[in-house]
Protein backbone atom coordinates (compact mmCIF):
# COMPACT_ATOMS: atom_id res chain seq x y z
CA UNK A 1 126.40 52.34 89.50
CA UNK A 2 125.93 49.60 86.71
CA UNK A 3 124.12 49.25 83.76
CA UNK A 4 122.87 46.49 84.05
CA UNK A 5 120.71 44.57 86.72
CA UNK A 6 122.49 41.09 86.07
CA UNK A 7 126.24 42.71 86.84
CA UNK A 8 125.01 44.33 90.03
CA UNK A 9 123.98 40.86 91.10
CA UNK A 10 127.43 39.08 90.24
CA UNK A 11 129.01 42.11 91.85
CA UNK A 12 126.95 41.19 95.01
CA UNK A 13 127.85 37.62 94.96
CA UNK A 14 131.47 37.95 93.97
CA UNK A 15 131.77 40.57 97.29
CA UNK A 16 130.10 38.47 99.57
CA UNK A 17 132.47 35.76 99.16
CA UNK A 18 135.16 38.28 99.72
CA UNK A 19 133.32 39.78 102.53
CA UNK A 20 132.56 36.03 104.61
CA UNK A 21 136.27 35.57 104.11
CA UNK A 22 137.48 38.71 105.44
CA UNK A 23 135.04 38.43 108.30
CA UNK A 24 136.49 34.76 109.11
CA UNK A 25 140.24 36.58 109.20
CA UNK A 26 139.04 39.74 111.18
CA UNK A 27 137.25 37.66 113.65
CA UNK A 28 140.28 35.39 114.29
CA UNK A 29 142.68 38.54 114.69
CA UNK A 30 141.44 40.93 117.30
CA UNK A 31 143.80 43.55 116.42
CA UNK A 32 142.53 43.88 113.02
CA UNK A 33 138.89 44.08 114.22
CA UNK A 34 140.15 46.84 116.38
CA UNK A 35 141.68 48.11 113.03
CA UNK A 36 138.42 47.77 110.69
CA UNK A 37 136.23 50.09 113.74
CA UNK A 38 139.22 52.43 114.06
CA UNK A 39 138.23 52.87 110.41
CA UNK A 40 134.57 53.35 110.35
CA UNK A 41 134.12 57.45 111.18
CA UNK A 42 136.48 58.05 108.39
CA UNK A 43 134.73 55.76 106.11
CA UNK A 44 131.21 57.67 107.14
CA UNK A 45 133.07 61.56 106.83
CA UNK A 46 135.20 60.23 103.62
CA UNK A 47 131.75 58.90 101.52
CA UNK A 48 129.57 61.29 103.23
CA UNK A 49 131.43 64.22 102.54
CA UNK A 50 132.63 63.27 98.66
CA UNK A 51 128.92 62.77 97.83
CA UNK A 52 127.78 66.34 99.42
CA UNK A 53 130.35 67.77 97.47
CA UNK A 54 129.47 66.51 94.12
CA UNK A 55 125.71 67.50 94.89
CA UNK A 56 126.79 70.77 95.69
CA UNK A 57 128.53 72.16 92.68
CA UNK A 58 126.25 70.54 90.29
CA UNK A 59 123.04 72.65 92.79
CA UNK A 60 125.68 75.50 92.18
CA UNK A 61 125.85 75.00 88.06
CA UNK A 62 122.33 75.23 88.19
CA UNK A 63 120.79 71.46 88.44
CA UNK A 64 118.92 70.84 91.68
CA UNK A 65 118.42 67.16 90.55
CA UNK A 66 120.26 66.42 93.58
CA UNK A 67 118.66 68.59 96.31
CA UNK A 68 115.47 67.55 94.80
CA UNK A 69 116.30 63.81 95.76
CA UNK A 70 117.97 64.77 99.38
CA UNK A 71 121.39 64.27 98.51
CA UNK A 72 122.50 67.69 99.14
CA UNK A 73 123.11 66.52 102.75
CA UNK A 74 125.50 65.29 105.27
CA UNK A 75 123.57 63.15 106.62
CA UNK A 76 125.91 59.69 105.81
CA UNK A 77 122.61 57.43 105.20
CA UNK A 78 121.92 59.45 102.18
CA UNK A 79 125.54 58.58 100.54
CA UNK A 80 125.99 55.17 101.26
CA UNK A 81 126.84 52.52 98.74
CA UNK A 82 126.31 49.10 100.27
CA UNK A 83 129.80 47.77 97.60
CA UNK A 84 131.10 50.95 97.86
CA UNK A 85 131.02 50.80 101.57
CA UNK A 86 132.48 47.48 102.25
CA UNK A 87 135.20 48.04 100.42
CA UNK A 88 135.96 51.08 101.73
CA UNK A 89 135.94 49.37 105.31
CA UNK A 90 138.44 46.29 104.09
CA UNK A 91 140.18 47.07 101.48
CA UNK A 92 140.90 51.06 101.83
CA UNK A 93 139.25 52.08 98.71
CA UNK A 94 135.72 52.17 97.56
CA UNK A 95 132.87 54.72 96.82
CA UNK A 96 128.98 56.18 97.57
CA UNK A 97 125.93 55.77 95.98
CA UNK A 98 126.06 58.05 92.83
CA UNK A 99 124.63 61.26 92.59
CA UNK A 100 122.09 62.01 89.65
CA UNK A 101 122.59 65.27 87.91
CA UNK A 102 121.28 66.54 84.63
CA UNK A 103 124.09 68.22 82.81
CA UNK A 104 120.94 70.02 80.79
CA UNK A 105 120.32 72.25 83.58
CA UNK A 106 123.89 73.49 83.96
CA UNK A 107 124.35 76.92 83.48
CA UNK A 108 125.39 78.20 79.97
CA UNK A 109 128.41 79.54 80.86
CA UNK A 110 130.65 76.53 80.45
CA UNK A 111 130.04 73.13 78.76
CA UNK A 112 127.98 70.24 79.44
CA UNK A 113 131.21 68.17 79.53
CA UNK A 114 133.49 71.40 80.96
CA UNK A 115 130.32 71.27 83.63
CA UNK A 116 129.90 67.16 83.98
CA UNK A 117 133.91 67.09 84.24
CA UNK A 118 133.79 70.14 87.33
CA UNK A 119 131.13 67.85 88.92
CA UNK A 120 133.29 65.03 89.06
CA UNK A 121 136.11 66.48 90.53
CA UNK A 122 134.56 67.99 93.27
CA UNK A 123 134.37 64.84 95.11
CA UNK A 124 138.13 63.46 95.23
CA UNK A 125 139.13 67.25 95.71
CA UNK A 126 136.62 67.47 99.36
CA UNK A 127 138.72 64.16 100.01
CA UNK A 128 141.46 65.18 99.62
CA UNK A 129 141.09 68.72 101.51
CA UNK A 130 139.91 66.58 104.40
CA UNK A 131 142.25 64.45 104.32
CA UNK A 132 145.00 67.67 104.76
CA UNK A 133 142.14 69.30 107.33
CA UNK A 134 142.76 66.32 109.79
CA UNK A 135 146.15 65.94 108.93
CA UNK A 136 146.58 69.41 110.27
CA UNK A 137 144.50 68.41 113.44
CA UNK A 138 146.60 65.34 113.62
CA UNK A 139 149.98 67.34 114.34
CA UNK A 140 148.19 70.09 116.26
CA UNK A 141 147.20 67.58 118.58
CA UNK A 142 150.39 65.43 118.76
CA UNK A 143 151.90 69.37 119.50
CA UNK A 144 149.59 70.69 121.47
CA UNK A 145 148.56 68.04 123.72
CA UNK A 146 149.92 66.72 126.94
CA UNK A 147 152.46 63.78 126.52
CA UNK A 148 149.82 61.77 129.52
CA UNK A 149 147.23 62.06 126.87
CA UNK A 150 149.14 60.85 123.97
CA UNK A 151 149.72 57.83 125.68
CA UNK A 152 146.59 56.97 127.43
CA UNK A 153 144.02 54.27 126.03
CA UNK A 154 141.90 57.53 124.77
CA UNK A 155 145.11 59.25 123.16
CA UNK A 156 145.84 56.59 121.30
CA UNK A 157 142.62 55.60 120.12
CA UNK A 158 141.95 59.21 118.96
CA UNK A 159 144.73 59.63 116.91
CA UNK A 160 144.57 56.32 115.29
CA UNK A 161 141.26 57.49 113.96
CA UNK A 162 141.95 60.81 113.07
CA UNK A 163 145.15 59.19 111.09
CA UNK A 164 142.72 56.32 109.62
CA UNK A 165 140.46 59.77 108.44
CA UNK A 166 143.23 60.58 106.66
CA UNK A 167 144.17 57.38 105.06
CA UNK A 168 140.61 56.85 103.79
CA UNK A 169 140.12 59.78 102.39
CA UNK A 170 143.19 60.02 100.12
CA UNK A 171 142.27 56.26 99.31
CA UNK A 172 138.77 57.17 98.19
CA UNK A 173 139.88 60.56 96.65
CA UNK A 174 142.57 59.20 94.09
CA UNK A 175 140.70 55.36 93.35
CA UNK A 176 138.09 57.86 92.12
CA UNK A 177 139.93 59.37 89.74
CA UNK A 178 141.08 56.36 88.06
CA UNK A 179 139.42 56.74 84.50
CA UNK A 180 136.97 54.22 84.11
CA UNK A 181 133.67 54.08 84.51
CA UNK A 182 131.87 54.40 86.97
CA UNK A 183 134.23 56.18 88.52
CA UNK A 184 134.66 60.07 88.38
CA UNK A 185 137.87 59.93 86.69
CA UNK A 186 135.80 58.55 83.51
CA UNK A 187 134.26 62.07 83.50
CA UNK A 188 136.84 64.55 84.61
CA UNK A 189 139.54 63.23 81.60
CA UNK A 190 136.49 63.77 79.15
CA UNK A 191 137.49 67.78 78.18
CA UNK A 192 141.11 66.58 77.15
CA UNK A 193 140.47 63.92 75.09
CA UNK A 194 140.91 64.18 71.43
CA UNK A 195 137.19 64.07 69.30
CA UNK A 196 138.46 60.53 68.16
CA UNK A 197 139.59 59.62 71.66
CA UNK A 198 136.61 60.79 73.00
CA UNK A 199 134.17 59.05 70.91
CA UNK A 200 135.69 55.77 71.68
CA UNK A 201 135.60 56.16 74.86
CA UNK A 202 131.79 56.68 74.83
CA UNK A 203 131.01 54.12 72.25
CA UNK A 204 133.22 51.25 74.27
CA UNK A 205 131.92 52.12 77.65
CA UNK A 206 130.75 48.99 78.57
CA UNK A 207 134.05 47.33 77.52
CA UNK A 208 135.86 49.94 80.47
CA UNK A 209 133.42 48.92 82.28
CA UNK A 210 134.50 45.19 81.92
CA UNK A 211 138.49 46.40 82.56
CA UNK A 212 136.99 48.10 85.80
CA UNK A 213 135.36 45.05 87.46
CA UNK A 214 138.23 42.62 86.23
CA UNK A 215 140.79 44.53 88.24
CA UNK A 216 138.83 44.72 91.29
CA UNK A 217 137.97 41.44 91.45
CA UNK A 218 141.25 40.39 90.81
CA UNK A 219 142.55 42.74 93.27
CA UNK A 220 144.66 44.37 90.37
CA UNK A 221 142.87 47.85 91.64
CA UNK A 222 144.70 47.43 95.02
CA UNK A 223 148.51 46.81 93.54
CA UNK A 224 147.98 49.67 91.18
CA UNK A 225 146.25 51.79 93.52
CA UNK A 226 148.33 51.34 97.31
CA UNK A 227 151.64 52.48 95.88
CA UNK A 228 150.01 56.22 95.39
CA UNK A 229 148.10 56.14 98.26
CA UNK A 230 150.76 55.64 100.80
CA UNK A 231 152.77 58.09 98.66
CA UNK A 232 149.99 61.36 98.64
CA UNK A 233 149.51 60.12 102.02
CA UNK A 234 153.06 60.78 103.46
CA UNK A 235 152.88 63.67 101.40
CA UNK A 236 149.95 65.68 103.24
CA UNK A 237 151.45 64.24 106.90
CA UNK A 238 154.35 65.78 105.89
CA UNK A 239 152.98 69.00 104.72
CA UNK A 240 150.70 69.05 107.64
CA UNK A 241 153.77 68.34 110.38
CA UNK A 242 155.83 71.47 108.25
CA UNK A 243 152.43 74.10 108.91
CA UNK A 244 153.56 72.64 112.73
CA UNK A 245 157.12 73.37 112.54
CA UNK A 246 157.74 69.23 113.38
């Protein structure tokens, strides 16, 4: 994910304060520890499914870098960052353990960067197809189903995770495509930039790189961030309730 070894260590430290303090508030509120397990299938299909994805349509450009090291899978143990995770559990946003390609080995018909850029994308687009998939499932079941089982224990408890599904998923989909590295939104802006824009950008990685970790830490990510979540978010419900008729 990093460059260097010495960040990745700060980056460890820095979360596991954040982590022992969230713990301490979790543990001392049962309702959000309900919240935070609610939260864990979608974390698992949301990661799981955005690194398969990006494996895939690099294996389908013509690099098998990524089946050759067992990421083209959907098996979640393959995918998982342990940073990436964690904040994808408490905070709503996050992301998996990068997948190596080798834009050398794409095919000819498009651009290493056209190619890199297609790569990229593929992973907040899967999230954000689940994301309307079990939206759609959502309002199926909320039409379809018995009005006992929507209010039993097991009701309940199903639909809160199918909703958390979605929530995750557009979280991890659009934080993603904010461009800065690491993230894929670094790569996917690449083909529009001007030459001049572009070179910058390469040449001063290291400095985004800097922006990137001072506004997570700070927890500048999450005010920038939340505001478009909740809004793509109530966007697909809606879409999905219309397919309904609801």
């Amino acid at each position: 994910m990093f460059n260097f070894s010495f960040d990745k260590r700060i980056i460890y430290i820095i979360l596991g304060i954040m982590v022992l303090s969230m713990v301490v508030q979790y543990l001392a509120n049962p309702g959000m520890l309900f919240l935070l397990l609610i939260s864990v299938p979608g974390v698992l299909i949301a990661i799981t499914f955005h690194e398969f994805a990006h494996a895939f349509v690099a294996d389908r450009l013509g690099d098998d870098t990524a089946r050759r090291e067992g990421r083209l899978s959907l098996n979640p143990l393959d995918h998982l960052d342990p940073i990436g995770t964690v904040l994808l559990l408490f905070a709503g946003f996050g992301w998996g353990k990068p997948v190596h390609v080798n834009p050398r080995n794409y095919t000819r018909k498009m651009s290493m960067e056209k190619g890199e850029a297609l790569v990229s994308i593929a992973g907040p687009v899967m999230n954000f197809l689940l994301a309307i998939i079990f939206a759609i499932i959502y309002y199926g079941i909320y039409k379809l189903a018995d009005t006992s089982f929507l209010l039993s224990t097991m009701g309940g408890i199903i639909m809160r995770l199918i909703i958390a599904t979605v929530s995750i998923n557009v979280g991890l989909g659009l934080f993603n495509l904010i461009p800065l590295p690491p993230l894929d939104g670094s790569k996917v802006i690449m083909p529009f930039l001007p030459y001049k824009a572009k070179e910058f950008f390469i040449n001063n990685e290291q400095i985004f790189y800097i922006v990137f970790v001072v506004l997570w830490i700070t927890g500048l990510t999450s005010v920038i961030i939340s505001p478009a979540i909740q809004t793509v978010g109530s966007w697909i419900l809606n879409l999905a309730a219309a397919i309904w008729g609801l």
